[in-house]
C-alpha atoms as a PDB file:
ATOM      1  CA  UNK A   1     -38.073 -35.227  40.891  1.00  0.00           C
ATOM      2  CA  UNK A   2     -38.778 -31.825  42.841  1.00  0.00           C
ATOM      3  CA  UNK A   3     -36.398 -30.330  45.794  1.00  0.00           C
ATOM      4  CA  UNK A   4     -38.169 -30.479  49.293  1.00  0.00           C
ATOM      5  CA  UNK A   5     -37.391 -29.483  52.549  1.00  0.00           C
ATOM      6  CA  UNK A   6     -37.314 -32.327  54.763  1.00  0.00           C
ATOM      7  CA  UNK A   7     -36.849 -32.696  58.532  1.00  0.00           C
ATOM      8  CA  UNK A   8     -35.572 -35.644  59.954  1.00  0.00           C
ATOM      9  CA  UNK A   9     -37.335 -37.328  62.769  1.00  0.00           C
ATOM     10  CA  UNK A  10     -35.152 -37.986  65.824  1.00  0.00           C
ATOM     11  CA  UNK A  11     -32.628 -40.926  65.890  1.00  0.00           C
ATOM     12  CA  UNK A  12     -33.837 -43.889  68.694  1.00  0.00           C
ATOM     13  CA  UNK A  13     -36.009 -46.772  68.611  1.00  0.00           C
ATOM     14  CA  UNK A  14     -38.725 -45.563  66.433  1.00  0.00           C
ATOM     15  CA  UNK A  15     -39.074 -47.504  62.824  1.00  0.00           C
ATOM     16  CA  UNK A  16     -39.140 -46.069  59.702  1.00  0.00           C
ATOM     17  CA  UNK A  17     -42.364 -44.224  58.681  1.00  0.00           C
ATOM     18  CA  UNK A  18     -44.254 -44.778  55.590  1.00  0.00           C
ATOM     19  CA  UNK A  19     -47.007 -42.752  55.324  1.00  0.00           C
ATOM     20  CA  UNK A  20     -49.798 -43.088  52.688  1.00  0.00           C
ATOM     21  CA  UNK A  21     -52.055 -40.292  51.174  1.00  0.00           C
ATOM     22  CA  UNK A  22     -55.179 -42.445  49.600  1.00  0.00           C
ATOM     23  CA  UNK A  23     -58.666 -42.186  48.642  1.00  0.00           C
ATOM     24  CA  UNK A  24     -61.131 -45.264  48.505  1.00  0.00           C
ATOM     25  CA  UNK A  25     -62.703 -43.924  45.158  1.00  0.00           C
ATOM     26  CA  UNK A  26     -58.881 -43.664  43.672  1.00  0.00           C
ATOM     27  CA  UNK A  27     -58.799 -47.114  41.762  1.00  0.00           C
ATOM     28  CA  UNK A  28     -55.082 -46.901  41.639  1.00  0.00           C
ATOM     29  CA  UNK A  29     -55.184 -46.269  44.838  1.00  0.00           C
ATOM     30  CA  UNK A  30     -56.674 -49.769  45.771  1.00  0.00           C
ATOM     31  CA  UNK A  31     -53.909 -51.441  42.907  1.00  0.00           C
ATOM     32  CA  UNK A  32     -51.517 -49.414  45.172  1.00  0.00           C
ATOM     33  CA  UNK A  33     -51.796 -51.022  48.091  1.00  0.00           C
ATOM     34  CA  UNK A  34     -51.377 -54.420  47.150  1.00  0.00           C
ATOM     35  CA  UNK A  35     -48.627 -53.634  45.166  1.00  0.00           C
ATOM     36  CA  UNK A  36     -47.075 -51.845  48.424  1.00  0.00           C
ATOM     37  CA  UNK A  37     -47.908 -54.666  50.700  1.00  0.00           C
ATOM     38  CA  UNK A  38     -46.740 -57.452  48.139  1.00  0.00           C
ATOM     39  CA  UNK A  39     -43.411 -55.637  48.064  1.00  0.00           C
ATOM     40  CA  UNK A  40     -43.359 -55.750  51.992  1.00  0.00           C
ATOM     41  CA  UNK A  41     -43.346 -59.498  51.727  1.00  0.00           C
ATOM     42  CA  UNK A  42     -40.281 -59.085  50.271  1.00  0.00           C
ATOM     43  CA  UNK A  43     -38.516 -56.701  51.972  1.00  0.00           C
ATOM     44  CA  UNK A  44     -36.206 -58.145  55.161  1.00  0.00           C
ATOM     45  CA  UNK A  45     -36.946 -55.022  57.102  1.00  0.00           C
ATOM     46  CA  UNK A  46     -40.581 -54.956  57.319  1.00  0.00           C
ATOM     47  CA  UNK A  47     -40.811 -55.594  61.131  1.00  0.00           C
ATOM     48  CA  UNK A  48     -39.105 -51.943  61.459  1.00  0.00           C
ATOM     49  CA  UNK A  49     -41.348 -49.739  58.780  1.00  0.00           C
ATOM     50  CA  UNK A  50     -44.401 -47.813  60.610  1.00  0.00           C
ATOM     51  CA  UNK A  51     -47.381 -47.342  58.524  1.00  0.00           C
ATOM     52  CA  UNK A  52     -49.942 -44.167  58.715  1.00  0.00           C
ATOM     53  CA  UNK A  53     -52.906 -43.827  56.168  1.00  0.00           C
ATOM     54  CA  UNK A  54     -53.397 -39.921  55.361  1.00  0.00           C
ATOM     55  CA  UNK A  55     -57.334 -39.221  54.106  1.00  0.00           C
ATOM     56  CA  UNK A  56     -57.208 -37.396  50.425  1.00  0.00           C
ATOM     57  CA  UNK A  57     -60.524 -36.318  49.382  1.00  0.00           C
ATOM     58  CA  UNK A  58     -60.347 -36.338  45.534  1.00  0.00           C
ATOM     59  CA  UNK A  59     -64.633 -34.799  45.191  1.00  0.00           C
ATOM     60  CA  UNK A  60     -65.733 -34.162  48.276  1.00  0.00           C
ATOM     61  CA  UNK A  61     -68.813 -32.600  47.007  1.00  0.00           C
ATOM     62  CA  UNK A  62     -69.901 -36.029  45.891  1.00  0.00           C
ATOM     63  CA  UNK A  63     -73.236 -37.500  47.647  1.00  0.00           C
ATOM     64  CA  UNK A  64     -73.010 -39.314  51.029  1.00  0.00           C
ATOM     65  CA  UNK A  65     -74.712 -41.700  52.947  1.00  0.00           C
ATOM     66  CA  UNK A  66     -75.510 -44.416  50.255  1.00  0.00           C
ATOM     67  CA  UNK A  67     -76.707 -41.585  47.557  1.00  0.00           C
ATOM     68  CA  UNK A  68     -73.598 -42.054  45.189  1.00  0.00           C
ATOM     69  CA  UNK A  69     -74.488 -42.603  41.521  1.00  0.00           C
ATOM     70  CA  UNK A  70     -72.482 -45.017  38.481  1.00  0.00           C
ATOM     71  CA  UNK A  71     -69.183 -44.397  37.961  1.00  0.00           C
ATOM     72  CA  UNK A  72     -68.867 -44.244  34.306  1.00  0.00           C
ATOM     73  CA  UNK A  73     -71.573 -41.466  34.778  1.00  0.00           C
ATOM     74  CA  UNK A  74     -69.768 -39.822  37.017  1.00  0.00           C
ATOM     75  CA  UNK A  75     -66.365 -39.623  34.576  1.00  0.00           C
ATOM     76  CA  UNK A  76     -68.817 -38.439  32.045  1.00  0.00           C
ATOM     77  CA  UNK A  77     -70.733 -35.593  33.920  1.00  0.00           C
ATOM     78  CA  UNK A  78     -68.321 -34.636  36.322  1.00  0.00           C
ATOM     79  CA  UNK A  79     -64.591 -35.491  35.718  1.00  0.00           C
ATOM     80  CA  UNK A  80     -65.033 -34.980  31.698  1.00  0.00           C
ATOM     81  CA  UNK A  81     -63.745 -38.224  30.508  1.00  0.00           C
ATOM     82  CA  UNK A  82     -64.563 -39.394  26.700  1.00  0.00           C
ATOM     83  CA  UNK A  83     -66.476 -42.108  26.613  1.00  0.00           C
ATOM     84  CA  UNK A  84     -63.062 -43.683  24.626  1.00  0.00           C
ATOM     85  CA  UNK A  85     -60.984 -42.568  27.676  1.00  0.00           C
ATOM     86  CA  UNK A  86     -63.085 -44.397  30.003  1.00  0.00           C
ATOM     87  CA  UNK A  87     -62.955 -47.564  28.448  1.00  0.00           C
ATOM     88  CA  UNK A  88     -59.186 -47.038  27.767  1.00  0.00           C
ATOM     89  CA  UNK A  89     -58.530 -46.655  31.753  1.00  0.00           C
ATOM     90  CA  UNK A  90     -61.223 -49.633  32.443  1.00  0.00           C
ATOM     91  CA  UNK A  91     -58.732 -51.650  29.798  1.00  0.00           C
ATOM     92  CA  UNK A  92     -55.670 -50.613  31.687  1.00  0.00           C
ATOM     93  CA  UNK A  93     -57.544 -51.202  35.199  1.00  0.00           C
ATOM     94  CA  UNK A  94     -58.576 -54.670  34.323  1.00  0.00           C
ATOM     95  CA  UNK A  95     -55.090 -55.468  33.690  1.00  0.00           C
ATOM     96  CA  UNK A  96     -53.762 -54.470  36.611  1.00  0.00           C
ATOM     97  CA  UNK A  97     -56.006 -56.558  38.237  1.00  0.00           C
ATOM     98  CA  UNK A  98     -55.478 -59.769  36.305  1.00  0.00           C
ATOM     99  CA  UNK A  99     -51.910 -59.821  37.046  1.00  0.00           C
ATOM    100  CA  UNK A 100     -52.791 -59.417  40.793  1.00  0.00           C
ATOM    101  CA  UNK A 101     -55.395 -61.951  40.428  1.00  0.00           C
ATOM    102  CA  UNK A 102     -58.018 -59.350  41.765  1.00  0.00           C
ATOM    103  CA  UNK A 103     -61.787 -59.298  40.912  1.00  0.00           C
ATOM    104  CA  UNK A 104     -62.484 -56.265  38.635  1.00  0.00           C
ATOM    105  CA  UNK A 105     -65.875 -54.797  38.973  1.00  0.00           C
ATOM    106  CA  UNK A 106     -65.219 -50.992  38.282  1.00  0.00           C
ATOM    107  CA  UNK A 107     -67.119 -50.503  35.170  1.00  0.00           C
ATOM    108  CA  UNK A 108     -70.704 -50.949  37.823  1.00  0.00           C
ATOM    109  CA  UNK A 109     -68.885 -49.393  41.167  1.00  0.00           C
ATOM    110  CA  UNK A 110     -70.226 -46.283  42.427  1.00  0.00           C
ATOM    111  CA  UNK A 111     -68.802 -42.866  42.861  1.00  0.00           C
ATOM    112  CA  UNK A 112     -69.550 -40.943  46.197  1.00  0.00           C
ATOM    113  CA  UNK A 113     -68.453 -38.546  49.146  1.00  0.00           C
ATOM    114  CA  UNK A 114     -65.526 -40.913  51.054  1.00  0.00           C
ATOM    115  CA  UNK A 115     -65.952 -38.707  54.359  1.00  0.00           C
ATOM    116  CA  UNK A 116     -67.338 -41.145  56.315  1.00  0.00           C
ATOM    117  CA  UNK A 117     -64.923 -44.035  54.955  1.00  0.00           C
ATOM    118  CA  UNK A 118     -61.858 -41.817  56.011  1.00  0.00           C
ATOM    119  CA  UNK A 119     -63.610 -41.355  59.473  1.00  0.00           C
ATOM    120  CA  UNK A 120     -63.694 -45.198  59.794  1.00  0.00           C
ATOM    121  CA  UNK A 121     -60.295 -45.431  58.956  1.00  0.00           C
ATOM    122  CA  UNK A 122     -59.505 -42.788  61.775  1.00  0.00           C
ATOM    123  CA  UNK A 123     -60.950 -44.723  64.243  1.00  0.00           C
ATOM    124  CA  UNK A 124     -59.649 -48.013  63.154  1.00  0.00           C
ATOM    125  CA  UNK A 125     -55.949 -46.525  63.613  1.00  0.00           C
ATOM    126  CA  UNK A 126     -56.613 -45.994  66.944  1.00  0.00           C
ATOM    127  CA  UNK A 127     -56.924 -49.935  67.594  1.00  0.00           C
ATOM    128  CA  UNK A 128     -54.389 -50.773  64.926  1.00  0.00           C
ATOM    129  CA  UNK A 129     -56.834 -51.814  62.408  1.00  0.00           C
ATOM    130  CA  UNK A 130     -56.422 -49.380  59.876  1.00  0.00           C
ATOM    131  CA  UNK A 131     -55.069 -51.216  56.855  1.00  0.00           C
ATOM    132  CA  UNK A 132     -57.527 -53.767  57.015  1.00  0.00           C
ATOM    133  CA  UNK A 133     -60.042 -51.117  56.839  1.00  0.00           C
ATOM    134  CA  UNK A 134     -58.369 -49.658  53.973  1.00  0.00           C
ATOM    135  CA  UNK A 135     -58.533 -52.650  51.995  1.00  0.00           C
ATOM    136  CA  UNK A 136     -61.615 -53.733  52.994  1.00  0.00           C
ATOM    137  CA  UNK A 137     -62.842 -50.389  51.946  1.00  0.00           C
ATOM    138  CA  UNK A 138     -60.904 -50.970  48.687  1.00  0.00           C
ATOM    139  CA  UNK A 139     -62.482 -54.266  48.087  1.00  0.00           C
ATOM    140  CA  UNK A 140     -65.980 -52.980  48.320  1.00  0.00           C
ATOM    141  CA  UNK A 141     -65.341 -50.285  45.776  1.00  0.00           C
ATOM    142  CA  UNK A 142     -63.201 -51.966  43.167  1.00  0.00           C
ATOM    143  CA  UNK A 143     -64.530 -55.851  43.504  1.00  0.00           C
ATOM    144  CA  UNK A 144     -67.369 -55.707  44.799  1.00  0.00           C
ATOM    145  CA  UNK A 145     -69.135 -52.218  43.533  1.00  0.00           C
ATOM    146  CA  UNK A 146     -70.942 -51.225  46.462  1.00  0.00           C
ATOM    147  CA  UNK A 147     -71.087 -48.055  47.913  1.00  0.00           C
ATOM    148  CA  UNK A 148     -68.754 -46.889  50.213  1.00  0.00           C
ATOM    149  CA  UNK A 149     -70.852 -44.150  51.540  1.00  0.00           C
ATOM    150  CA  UNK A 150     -73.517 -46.149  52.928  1.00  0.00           C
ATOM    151  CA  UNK A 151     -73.595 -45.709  56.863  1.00  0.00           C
ATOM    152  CA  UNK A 152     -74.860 -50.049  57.099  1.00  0.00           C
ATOM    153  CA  UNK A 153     -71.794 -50.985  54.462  1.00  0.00           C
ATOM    154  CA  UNK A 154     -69.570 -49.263  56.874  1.00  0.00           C
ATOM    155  CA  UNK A 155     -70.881 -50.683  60.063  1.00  0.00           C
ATOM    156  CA  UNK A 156     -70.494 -54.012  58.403  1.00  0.00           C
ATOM    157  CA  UNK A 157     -66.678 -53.510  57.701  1.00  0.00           C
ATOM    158  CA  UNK A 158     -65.971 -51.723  60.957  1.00  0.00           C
ATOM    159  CA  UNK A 159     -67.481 -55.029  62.557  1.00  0.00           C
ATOM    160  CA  UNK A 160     -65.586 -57.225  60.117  1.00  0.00           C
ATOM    161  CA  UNK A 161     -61.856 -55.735  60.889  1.00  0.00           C
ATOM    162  CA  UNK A 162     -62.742 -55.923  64.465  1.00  0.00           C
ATOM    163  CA  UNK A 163     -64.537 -52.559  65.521  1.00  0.00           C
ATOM    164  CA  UNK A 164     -67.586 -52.403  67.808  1.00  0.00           C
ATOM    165  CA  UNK A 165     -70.575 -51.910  66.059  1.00  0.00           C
ATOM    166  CA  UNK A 166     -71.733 -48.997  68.840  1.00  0.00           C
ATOM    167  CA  UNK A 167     -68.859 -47.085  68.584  1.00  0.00           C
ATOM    168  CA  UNK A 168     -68.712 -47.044  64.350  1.00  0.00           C
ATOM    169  CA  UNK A 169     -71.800 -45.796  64.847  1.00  0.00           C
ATOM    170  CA  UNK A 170     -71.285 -43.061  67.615  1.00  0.00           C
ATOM    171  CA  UNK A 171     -68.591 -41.530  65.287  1.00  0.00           C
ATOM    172  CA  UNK A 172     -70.638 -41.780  62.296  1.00  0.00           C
ATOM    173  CA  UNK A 173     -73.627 -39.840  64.261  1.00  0.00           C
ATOM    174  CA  UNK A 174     -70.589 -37.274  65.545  1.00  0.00           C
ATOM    175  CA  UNK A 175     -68.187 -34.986  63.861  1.00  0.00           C
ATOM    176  CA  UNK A 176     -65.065 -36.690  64.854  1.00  0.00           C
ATOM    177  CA  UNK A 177     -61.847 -37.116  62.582  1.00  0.00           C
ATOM    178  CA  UNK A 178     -63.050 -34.546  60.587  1.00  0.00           C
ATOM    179  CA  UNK A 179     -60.792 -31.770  61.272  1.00  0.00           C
ATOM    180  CA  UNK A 180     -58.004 -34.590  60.660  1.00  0.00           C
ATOM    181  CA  UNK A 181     -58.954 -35.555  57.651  1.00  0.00           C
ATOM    182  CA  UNK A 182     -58.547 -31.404  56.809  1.00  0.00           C
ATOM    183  CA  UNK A 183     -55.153 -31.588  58.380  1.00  0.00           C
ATOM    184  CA  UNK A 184     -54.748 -34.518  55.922  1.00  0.00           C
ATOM    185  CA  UNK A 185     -55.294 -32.946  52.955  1.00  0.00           C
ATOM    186  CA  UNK A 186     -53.284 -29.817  54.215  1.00  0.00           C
ATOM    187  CA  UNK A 187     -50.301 -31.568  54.933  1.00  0.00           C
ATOM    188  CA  UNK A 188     -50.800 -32.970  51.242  1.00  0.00           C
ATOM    189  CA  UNK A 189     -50.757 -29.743  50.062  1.00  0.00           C
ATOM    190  CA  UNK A 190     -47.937 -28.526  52.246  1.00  0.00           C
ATOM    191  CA  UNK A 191     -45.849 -30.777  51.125  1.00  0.00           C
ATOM    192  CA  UNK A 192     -46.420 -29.890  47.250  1.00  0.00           C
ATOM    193  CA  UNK A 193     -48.781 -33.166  46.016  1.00  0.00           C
ATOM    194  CA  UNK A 194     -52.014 -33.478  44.882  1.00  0.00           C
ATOM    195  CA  UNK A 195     -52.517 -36.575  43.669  1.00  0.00           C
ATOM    196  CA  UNK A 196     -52.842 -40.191  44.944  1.00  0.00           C
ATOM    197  CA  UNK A 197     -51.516 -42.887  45.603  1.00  0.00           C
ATOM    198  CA  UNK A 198     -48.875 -40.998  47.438  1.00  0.00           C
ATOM    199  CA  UNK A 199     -46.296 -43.253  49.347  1.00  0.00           C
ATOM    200  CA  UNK A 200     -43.881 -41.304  51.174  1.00  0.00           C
ATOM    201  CA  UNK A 201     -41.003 -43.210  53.270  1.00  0.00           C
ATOM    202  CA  UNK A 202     -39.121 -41.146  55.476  1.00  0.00           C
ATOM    203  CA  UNK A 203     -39.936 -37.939  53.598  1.00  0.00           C
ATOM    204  CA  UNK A 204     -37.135 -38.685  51.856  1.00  0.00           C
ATOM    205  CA  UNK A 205     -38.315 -41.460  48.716  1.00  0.00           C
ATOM    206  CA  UNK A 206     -41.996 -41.095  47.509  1.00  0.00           C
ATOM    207  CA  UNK A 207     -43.971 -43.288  44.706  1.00  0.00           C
ATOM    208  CA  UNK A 208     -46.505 -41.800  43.377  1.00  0.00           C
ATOM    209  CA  UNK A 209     -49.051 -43.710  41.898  1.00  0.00           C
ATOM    210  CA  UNK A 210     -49.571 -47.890  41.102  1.00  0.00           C
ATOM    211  CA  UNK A 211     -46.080 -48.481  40.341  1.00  0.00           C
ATOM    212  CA  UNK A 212     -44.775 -51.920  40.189  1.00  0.00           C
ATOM    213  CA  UNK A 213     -43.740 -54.234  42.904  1.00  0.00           C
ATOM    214  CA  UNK A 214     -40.137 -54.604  42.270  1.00  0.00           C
ATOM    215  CA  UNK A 215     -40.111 -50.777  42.210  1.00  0.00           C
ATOM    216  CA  UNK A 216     -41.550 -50.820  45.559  1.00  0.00           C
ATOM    217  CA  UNK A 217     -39.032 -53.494  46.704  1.00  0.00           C
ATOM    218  CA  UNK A 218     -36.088 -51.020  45.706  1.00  0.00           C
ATOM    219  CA  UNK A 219     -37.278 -48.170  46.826  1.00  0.00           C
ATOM    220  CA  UNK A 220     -38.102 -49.468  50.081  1.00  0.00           C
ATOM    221  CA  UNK A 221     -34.605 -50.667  50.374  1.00  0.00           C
ATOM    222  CA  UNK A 222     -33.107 -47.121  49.013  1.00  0.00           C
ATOM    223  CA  UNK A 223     -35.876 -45.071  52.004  1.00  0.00           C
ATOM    224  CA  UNK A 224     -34.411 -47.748  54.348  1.00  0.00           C
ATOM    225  CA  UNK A 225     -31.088 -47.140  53.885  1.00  0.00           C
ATOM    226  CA  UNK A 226     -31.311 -43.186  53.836  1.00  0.00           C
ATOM    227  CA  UNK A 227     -33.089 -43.862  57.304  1.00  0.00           C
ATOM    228  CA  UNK A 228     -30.144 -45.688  59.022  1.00  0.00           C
ATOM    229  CA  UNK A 229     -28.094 -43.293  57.583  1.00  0.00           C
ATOM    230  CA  UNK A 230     -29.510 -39.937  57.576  1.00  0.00           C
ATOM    231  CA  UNK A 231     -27.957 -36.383  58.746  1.00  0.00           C
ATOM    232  CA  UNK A 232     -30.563 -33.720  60.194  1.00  0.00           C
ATOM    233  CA  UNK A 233     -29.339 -32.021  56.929  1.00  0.00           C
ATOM    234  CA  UNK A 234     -31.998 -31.270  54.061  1.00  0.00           C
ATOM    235  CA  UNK A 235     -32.467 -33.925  51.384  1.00  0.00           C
ATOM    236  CA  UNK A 236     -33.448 -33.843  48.091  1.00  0.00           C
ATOM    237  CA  UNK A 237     -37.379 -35.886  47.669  1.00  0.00           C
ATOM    238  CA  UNK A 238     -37.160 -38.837  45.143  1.00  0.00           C
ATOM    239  CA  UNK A 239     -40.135 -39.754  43.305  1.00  0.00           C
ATOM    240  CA  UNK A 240     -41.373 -42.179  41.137  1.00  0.00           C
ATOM    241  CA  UNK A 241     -44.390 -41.749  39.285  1.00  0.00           C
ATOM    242  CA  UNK A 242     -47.173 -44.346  37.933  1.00  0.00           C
ATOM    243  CA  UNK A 243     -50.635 -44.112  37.461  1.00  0.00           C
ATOM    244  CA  UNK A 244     -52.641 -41.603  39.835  1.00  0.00           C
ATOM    245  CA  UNK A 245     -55.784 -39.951  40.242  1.00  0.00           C
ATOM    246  CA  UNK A 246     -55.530 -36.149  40.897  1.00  0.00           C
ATOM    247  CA  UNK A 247     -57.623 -33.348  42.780  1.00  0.00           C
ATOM    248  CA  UNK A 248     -59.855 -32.238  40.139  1.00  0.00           C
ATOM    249  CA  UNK A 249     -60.872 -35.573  40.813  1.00  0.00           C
ATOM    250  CA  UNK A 250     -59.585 -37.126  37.747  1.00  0.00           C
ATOM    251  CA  UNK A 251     -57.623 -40.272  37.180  1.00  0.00           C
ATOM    252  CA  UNK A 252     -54.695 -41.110  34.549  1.00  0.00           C
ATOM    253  CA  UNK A 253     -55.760 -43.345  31.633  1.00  0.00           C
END
């Protein structure tokens, strides 16, 4: 727990806003988001929470456009990781996933730049199609191994949430949403985080990491209540912690 200033957002019709700092190469990240959206299912106010996905680059001097390289290499050669560590997180991963009934494929996905991925997530939100993206995205990385850099992978899930194929590829061809995606990680930093999963609700609640869904559940329902009750005074942040992955580019065994 860490003091925060925090303004409130103006009183009215607006619902409460969760918003989500993620990465698709973050496998916690991916664990994350089910857990968040299992928890939804649950909560009685979900028809007045606002979502926003926030880009978080963990390497973004990794290769693009379909050049990204094995995983477990990567851990080795860039992040540092024992070859004990690895296998330890794997263990942990594959866990996860078995009690969410989730494919687990990480040991042959692929690490590489997530620019491009965070641009198609951009343009998604603008036709409300983000989170499908997202976990689409997610799929690919931590089911399915493929890489998420690859210009044709991304056309294909653009096209599969809904996107025209000309326009996924007009912004891929373009600069666009990359100065947000800067603004992203700024805000990130801003804010005093630098690791992901970051869920913050109402700047006032924040889980960090793959937590649980019951902790989800009650968190929601502590954000929620803060947000029909809150002052324009400054509140303390609350945050609970689980299993992250951090800017150096390095993830929690």
């Amino acid at each position: 727990m860490f003091m925060m200033a925090m303004n409130s957002l103006k009183k009215g019709t607006e619902r409460m806003k969760i918003e989500v700092w993620t990465d698709i190469m973050c496998p916690y990240c991916y664990i994350g988001k089910i857990h968040y959206e299992r928890a939804l299912q649950q909560f009685p106010h979900a028809d007045e929470v606002e979502l926003e996905w926030k880009a978080f680059q963990l390497n973004p001097n990794l290769p693009d456009k379909g050049n990204g390289y094995p995983v477990r290499k990567y851990l080795v050669n860039s992040a540092g990781y024992p070859e004990e560590g690895i296998d330890s997180m794997f263990a942990n991963l594959k866990k996860m996933a078995d009690d969410l009934g989730v494919p687990f494929n990480l040991p042959q996905s692929v690490a590489a730049n997530t620019s491009d991925a965070h641009r198609l997530i951009k343009l998604a939100a603008e036709k409300g199609l983000d989170s499908l993206v997202v976990g689409k995205l997610g799929k690919a990385y931590f089911e399915d191994a493929k890489d998420y850099s690859d210009w044709e992978l991304l056309v294909s899930i653009g096209k599969e949430a809904g996107l025209e194929e000309e326009e996924i590829r007009r912004m891929l061809n373009s600069e666009d949403y990359l100065y947000e995606i800067k603004q992203d990680m700024q805000e990130a930093a801003n804010l005093g985080f630098d690791t992901v999963p970051t869920f913050l609700m109402d700047r006032r609640q924040a889980i960090v990491g793959s937590e649980p869904v019951d902790l989800f559940v009650k968190v929601l329902h502590k954000a929620y209540d803060a947000w029909k009750n809150r002052t324009e005074k400054e509140k303390e942040l609350v945050i609970s912690k689980g299993k992250s992955c951090n800017a150096d580019g390095t993830c929690e065994i």
